[in-house]
C-alpha atoms as a PDB file:
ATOM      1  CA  UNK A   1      -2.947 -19.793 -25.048  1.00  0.00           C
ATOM      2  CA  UNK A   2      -3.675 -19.481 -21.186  1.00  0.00           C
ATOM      3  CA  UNK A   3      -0.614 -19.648 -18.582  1.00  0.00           C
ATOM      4  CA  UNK A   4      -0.534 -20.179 -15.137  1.00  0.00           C
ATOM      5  CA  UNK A   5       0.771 -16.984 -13.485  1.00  0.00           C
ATOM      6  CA  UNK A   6       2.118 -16.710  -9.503  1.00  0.00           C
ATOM      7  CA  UNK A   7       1.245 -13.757  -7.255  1.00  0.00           C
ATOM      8  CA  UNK A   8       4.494 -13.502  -5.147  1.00  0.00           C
ATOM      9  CA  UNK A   9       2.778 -11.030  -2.658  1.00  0.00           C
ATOM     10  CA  UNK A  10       0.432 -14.078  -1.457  1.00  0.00           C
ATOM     11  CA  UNK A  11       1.157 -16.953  -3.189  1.00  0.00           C
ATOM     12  CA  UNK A  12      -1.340 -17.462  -5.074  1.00  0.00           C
ATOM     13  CA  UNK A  13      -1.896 -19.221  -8.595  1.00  0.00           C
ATOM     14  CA  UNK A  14      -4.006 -17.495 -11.026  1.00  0.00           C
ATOM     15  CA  UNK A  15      -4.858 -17.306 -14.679  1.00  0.00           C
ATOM     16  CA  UNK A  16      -4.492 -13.823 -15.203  1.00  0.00           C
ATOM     17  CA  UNK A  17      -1.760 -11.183 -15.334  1.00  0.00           C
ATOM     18  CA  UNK A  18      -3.553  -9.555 -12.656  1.00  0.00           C
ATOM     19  CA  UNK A  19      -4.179 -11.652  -8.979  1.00  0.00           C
ATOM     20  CA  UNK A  20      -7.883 -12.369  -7.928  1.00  0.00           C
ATOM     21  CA  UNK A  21      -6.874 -12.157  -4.490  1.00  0.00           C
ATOM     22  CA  UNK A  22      -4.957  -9.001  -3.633  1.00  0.00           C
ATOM     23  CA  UNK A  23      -5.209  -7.225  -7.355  1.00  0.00           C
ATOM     24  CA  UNK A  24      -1.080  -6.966  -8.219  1.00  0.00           C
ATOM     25  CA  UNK A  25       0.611  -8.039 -11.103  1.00  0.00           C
ATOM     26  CA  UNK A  26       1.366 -11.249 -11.258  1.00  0.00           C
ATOM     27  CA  UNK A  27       4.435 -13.386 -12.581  1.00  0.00           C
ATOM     28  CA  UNK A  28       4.262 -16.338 -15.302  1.00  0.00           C
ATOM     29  CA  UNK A  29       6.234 -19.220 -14.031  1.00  0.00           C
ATOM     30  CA  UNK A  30       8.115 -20.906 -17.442  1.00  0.00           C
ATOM     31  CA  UNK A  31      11.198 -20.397 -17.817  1.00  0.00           C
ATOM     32  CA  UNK A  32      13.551 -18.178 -20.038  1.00  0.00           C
ATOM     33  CA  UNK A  33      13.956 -19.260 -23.996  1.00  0.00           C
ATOM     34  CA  UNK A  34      17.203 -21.563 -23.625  1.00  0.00           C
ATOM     35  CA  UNK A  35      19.600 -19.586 -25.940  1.00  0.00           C
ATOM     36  CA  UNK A  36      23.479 -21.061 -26.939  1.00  0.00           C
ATOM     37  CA  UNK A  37      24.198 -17.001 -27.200  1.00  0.00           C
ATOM     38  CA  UNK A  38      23.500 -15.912 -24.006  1.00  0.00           C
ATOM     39  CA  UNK A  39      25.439 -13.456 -22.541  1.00  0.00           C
ATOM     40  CA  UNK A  40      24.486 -13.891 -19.053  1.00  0.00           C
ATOM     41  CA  UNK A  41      24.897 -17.664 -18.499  1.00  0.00           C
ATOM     42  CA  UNK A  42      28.158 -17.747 -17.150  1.00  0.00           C
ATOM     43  CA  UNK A  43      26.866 -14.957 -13.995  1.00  0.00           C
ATOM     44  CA  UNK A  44      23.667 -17.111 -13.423  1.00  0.00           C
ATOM     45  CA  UNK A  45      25.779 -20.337 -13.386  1.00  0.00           C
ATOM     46  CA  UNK A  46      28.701 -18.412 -10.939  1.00  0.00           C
ATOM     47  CA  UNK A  47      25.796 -17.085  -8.623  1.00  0.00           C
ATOM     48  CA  UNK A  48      24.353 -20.449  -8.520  1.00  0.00           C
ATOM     49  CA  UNK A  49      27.900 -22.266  -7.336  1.00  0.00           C
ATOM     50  CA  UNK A  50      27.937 -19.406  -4.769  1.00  0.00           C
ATOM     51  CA  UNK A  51      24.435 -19.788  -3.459  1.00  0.00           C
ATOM     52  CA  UNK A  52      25.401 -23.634  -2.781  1.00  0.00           C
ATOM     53  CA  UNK A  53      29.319 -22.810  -1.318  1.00  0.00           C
ATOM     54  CA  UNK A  54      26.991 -20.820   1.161  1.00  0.00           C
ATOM     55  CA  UNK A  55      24.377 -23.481   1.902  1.00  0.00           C
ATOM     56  CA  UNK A  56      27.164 -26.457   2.458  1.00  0.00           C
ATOM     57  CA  UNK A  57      26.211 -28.417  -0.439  1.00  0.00           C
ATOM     58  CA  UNK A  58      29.190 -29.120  -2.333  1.00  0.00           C
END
């Protein structure tokens, strides 16, 4: 099965791992497996309140 990848050198969407454009690796864009177990969650969702404290959204 084909994914859409992002080059984050030029912004560009591509079908392949590698961009047609400038010729670096590019990035798939889904998201992480959810997962009850993860470890990490509770850093992601801290960083997140921070990043918005910062911006003046809550």
């Amino acid at each position: 099965m084909k994914h859409i990848y992002l080059c984050h050198k030029c912004n560009v969407f591509t079908m392949s791992e590698l961009c047609t454009k400038c010729g670096s690796k590019a990035s798939t864009l889904k998201p992480p497996k959810y997962s009850p177990e993860d470890k990490y969650a509770g850093y992601r969702r801290q960083a997140m309140q921070e990043e918005r404290e910062k911006r003046g959204l809550i």
